[in-house]
C-alpha atoms as a PDB file:
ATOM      1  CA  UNK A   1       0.000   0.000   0.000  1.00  0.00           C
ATOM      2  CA  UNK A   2       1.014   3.118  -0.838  1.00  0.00           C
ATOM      3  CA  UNK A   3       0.223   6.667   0.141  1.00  0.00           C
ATOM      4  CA  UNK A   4      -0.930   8.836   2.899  1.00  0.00           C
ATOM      5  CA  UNK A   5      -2.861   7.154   5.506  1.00  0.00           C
ATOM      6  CA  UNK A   6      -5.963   8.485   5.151  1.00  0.00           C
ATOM      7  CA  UNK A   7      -5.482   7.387   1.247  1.00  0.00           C
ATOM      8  CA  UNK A   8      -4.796   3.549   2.248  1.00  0.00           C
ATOM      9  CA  UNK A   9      -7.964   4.134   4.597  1.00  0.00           C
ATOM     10  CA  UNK A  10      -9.914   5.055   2.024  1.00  0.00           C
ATOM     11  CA  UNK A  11      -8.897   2.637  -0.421  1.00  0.00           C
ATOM     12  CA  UNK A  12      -9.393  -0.001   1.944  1.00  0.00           C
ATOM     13  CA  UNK A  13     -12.947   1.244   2.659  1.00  0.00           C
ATOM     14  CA  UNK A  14     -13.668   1.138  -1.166  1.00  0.00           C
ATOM     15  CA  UNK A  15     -12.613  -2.598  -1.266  1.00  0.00           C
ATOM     16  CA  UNK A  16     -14.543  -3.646   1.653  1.00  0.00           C
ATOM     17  CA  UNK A  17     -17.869  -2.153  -0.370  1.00  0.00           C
ATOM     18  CA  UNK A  18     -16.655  -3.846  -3.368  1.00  0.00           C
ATOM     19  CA  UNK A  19     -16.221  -7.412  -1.384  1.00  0.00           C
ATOM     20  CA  UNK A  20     -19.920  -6.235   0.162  1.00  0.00           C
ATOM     21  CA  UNK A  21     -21.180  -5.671  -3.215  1.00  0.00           C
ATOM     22  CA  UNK A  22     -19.862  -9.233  -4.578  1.00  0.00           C
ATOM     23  CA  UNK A  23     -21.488 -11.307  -1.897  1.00  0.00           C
ATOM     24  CA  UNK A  24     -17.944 -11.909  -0.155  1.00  0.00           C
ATOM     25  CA  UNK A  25     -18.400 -11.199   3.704  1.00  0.00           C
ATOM     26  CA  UNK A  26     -15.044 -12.757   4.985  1.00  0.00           C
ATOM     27  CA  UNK A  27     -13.329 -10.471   2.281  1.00  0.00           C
ATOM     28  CA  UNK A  28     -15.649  -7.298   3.112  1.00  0.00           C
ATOM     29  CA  UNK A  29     -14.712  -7.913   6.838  1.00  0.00           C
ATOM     30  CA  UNK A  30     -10.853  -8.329   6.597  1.00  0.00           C
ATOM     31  CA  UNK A  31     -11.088  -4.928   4.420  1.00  0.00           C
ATOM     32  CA  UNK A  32     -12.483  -3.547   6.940  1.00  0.00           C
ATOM     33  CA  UNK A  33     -10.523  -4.292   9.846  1.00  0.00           C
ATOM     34  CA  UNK A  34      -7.401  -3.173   7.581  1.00  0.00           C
ATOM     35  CA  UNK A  35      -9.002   0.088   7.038  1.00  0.00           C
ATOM     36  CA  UNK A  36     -10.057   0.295  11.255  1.00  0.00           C
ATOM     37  CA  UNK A  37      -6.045  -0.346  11.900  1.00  0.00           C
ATOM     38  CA  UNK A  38      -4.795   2.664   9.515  1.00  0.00           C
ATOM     39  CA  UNK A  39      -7.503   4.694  11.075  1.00  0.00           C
ATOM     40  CA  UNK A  40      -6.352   3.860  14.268  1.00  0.00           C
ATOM     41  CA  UNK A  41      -2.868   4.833  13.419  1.00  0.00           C
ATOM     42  CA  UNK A  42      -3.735   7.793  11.819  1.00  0.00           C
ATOM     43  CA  UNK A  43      -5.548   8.748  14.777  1.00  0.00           C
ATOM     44  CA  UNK A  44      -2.166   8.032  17.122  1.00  0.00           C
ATOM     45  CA  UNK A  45      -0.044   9.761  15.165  1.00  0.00           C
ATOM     46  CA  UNK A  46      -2.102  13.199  15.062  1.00  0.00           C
ATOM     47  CA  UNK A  47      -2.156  12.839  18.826  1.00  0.00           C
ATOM     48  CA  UNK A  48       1.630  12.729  18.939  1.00  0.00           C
ATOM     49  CA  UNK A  49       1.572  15.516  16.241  1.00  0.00           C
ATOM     50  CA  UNK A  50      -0.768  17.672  18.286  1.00  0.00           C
ATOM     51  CA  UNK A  51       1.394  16.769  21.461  1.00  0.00           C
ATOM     52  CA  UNK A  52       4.439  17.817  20.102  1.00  0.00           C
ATOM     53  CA  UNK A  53       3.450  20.976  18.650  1.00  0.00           C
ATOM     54  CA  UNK A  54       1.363  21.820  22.459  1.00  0.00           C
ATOM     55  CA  UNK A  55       5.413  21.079  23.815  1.00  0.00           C
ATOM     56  CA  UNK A  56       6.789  22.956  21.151  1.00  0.00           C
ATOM     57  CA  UNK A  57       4.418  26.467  22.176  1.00  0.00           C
ATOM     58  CA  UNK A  58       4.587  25.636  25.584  1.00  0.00           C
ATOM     59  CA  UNK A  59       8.462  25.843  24.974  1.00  0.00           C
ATOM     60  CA  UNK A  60       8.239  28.959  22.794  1.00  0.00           C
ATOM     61  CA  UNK A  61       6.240  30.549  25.462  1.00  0.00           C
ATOM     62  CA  UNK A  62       9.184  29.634  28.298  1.00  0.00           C
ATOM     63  CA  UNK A  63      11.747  30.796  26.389  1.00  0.00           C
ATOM     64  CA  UNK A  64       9.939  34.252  25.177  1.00  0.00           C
ATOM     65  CA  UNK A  65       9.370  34.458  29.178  1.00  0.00           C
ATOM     66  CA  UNK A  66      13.100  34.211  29.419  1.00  0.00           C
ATOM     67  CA  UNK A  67      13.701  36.663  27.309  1.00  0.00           C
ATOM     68  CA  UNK A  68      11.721  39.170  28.591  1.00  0.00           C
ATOM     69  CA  UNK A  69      13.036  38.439  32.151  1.00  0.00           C
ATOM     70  CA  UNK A  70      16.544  39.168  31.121  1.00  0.00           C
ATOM     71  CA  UNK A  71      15.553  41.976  29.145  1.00  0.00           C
ATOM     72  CA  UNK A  72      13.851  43.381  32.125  1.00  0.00           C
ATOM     73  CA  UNK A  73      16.557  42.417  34.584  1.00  0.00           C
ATOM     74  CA  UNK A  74      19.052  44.428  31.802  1.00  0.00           C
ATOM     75  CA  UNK A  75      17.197  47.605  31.781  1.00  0.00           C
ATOM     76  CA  UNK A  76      16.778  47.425  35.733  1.00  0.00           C
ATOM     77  CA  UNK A  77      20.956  47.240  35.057  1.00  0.00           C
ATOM     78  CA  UNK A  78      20.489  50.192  33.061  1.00  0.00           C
ATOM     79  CA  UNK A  79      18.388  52.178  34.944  1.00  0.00           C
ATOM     80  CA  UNK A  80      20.677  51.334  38.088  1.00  0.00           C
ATOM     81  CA  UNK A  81      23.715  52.380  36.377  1.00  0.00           C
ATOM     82  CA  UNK A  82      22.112  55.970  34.973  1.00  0.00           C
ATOM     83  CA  UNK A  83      21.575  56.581  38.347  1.00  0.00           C
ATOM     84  CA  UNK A  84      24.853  55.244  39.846  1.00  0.00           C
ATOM     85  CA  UNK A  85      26.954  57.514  37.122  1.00  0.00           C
ATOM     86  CA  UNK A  86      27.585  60.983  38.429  1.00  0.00           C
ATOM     87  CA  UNK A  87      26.791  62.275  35.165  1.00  0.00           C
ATOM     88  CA  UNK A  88      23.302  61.664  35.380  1.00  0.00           C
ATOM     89  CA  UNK A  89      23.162  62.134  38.764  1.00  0.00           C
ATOM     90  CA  UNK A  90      21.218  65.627  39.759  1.00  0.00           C
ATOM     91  CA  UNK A  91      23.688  68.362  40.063  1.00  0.00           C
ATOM     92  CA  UNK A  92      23.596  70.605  42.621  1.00  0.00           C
ATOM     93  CA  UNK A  93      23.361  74.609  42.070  1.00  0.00           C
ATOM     94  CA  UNK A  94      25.704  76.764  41.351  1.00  0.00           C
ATOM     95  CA  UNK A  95      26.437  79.117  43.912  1.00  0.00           C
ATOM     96  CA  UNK A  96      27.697  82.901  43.083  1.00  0.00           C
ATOM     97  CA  UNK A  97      30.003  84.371  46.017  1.00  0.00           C
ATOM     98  CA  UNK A  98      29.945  87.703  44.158  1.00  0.00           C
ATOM     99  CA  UNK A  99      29.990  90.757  46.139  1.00  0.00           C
ATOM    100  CA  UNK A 100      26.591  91.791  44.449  1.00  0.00           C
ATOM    101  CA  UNK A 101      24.996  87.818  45.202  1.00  0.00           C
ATOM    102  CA  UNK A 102      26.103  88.502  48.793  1.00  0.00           C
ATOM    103  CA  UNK A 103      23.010  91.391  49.675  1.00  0.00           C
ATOM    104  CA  UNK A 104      20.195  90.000  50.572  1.00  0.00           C
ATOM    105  CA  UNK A 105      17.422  89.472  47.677  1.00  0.00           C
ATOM    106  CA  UNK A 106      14.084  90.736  48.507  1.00  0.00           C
ATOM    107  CA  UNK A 107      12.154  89.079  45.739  1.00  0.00           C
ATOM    108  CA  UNK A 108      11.311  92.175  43.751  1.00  0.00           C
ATOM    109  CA  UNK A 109      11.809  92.807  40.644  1.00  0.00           C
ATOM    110  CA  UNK A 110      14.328  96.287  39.899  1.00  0.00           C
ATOM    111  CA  UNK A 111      12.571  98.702  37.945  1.00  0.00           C
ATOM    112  CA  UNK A 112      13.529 101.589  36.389  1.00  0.00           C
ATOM    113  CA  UNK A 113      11.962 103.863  39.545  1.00  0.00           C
ATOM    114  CA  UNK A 114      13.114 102.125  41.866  1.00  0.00           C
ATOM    115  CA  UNK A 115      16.360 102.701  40.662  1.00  0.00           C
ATOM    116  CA  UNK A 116      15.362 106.520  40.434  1.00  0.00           C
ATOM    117  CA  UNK A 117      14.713 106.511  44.157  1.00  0.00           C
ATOM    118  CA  UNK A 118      17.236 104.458  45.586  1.00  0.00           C
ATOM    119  CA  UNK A 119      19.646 106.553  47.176  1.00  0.00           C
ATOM    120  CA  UNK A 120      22.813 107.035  45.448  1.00  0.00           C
ATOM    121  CA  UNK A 121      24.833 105.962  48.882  1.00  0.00           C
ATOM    122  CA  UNK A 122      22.825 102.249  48.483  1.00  0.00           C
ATOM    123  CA  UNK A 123      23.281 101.884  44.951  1.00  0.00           C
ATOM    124  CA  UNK A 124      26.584 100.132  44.265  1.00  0.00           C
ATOM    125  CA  UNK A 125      29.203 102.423  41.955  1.00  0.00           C
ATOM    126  CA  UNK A 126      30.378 100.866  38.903  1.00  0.00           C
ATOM    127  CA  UNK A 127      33.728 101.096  38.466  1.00  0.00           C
ATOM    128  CA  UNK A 128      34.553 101.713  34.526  1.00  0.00           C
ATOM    129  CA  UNK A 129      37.763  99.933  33.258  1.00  0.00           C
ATOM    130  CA  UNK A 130      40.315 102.040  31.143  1.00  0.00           C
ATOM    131  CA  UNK A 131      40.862 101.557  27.855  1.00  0.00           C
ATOM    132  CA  UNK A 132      43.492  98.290  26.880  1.00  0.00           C
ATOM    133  CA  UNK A 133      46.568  99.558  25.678  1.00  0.00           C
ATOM    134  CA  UNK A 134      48.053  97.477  23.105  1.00  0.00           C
ATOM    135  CA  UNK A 135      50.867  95.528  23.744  1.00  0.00           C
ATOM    136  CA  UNK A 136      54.343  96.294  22.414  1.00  0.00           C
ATOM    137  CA  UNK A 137      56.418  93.886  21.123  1.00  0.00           C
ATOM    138  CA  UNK A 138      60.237  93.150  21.488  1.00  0.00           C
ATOM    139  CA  UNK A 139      62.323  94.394  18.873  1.00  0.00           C
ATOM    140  CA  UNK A 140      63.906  91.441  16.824  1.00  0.00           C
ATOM    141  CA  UNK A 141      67.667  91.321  17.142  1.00  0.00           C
ATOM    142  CA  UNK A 142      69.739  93.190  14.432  1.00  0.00           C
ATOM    143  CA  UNK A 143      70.701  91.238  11.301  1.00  0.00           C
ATOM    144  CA  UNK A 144      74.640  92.082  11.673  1.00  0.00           C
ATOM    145  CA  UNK A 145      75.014  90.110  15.056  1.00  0.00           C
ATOM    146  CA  UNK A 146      73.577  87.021  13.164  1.00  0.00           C
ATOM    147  CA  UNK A 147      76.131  87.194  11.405  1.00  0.00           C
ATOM    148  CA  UNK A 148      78.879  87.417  13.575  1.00  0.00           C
ATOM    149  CA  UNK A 149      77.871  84.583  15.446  1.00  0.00           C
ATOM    150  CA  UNK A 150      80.040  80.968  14.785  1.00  0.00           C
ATOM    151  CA  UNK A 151      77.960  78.883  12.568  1.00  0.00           C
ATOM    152  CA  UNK A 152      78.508  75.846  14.324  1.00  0.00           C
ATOM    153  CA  UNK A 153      80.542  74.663  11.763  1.00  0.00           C
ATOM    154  CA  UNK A 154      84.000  75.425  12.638  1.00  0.00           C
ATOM    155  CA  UNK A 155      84.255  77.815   9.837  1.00  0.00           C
ATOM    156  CA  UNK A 156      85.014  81.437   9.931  1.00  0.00           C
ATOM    157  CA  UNK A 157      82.020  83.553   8.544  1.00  0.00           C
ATOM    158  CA  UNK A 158      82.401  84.567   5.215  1.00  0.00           C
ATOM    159  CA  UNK A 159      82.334  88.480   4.665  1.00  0.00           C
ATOM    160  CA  UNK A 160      79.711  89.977   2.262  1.00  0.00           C
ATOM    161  CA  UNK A 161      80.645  90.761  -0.968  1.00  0.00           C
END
């Protein structure tokens, strides 16, 4: 016999109606229990098909589980290490020692009139910088004592022509 088993099934259920059909009973029956033991096997071997793919999802599921455990666990490293790193770490303010940060701040807001009537003893006097000179530079040495400096060489210097 050849073919899938639900083919040799059915070809065996075709030759027990054709045994039925011809008056042969022992031959009807023995097709018939042929075509009950492929069905039966057919029947086992889904079960084992459907078992195996029910253990295949089941481990699909476990190891997608996994997965997202360790991913989890990875950005809980993450997350643990942003806050360990200084960097990301809140900073603290910066604090201005500045004569002018050092008075007291009364939470008003400076206008204009209020500079007007501030005396002039409270207001603080800006001192005005001078103008930069600019800078000199150092004359460059004179070309004649290059010259009469030793060359290194152990020769005399030449004289100009």
């Amino acid at each position: 016999m050849r073919g899938t088993p639900q083919q040799i099934i059915d070809k065996y259920n075709q030759l027990a109606r054709d045994a039925q059909l011809s008056n042969d009973r022992v031959a009807a029956e023995n097709f018939q229990q042929h075509a009950e033991h492929y069905l039966r096997l057919l029947s086992e071997a889904q079960r084992e098909m459907e078992a195996r793919r029910e253990e295949q999802e089941r481990q699909n599921r476990e190891r997608q589980a996994e997965r997202d455990r360790e991913r989890a666990e990875r950005q809980e490293r993450e997350a643990a290490a942003r806050q360990s790193d200084p960097a990301e770490a809140p900073q603290p303010d910066v604090m201005d020692f500045s004569p002018e940060a050092a008075a007291p701040e009364s939470g008003l807001v400076e206008t204009p009139e209020s500079q007007d009537a501030a005396p002039a003893a409270e207001a603080p006097a800006k001192k005005e910088k001078a103008p930069r000179r600019p800078r000199t530079r150092k004359p460059k040495a004179a070309p004649e004592a290059a010259e009469d400096a030793p060359t290194g060489n152990g020769d005399a210097p030449e004289a100009a022509e």
